[in-house]
Protein backbone atom coordinates (compact mmCIF):
# COMPACT_ATOMS: atom_id res chain seq x y z
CA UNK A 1 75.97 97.68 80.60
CA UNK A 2 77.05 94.21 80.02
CA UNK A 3 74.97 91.43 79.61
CA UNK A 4 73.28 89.86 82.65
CA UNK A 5 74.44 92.43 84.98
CA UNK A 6 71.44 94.52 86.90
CA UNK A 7 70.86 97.89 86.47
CA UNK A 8 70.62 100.08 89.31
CA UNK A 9 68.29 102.24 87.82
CA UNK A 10 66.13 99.45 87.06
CA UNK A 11 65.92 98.07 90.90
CA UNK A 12 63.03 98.97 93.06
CA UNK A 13 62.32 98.91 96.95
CA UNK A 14 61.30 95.20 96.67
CA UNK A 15 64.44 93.78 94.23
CA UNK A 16 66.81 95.33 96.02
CA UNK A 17 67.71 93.32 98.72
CA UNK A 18 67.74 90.35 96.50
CA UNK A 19 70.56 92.59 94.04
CA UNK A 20 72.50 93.33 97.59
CA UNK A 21 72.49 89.69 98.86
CA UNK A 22 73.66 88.54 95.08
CA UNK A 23 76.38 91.19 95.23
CA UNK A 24 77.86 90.43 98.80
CA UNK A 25 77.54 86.42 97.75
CA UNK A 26 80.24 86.54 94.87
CA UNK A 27 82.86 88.53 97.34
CA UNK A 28 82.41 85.59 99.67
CA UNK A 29 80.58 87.85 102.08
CA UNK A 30 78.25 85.68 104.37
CA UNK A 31 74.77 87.44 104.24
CA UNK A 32 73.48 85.80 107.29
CA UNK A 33 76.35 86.48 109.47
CA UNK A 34 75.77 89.82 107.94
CA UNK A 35 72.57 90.40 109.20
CA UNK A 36 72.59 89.22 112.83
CA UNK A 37 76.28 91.58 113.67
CA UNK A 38 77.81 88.41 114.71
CA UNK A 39 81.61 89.55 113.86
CA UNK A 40 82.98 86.14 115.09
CA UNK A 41 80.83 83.86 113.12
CA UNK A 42 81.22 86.43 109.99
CA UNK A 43 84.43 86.32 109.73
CA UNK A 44 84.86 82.50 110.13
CA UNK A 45 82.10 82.03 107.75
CA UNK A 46 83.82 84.25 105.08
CA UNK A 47 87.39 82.92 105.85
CA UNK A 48 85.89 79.52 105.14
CA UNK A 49 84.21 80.68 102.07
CA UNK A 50 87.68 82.41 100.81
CA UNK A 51 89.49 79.03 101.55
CA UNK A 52 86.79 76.90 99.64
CA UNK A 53 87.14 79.11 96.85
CA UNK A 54 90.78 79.10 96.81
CA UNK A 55 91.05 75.11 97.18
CA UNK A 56 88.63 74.99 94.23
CA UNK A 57 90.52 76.88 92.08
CA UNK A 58 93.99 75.72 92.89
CA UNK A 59 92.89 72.08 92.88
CA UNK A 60 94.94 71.87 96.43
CA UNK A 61 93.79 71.43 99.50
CA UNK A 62 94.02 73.99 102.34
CA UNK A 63 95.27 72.84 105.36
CA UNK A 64 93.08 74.93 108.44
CA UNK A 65 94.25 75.26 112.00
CA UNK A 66 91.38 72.47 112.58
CA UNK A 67 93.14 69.92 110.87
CA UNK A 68 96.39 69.93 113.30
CA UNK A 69 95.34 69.23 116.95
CA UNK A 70 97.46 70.57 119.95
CA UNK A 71 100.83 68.87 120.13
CA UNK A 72 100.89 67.45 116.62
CA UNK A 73 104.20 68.82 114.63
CA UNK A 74 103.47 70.65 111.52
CA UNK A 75 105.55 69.70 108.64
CA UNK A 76 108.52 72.12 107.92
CA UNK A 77 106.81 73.80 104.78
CA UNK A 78 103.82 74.70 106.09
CA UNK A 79 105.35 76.43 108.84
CA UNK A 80 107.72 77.80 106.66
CA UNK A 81 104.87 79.33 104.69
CA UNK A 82 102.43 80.12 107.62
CA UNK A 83 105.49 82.58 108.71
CA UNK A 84 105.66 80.17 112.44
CA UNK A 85 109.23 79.50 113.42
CA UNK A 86 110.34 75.83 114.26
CA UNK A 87 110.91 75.08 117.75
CA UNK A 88 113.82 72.05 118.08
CA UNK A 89 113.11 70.12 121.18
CA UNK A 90 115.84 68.16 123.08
């Protein structure tokens, strides 16, 4: 077993939870969310974990749905790469 990883075999009743939460932590996996079955708030929690991780290791920023309010155009490439199709307007 490498170094610094747990072993299962080592883990009681009373580490256990601890070695879980750890776990579920570094795949971006929000514990509390977790806990309480709140699907909606999980899985903005964890999207917003993904994206901080992301923008951390790219060095770039990621733009989020709240950072472009209704009726603002969104520049060419990010709709581009967001798979949205361009709407000209007269």
């Amino acid at each position: 077993m490498a170094k610094g990883q747990n072993n299962l075999r080592d883990t009681t009743f009373e580490t256990y939870p601890v070695l879980l939460t750890n776990y579920l932590q570094t795949h971006c996996i929000p514990v509390p969310e977790l806990h309480t079955n709140d699907f909606t708030g999980f899985i903005k929690a964890r999207q917003k974990l993904l994206l901080e991780r992301i923008s951390r290791i790219t060095g770039h920023a990621i733009p989020t749905a709240s950072a472009v309010e209704e009726g603002d155009d969104i520049p060419a490439n990010i709709a581009h790469d967001s798979g949205l199709e361009l709407i000209e307007v007269d």
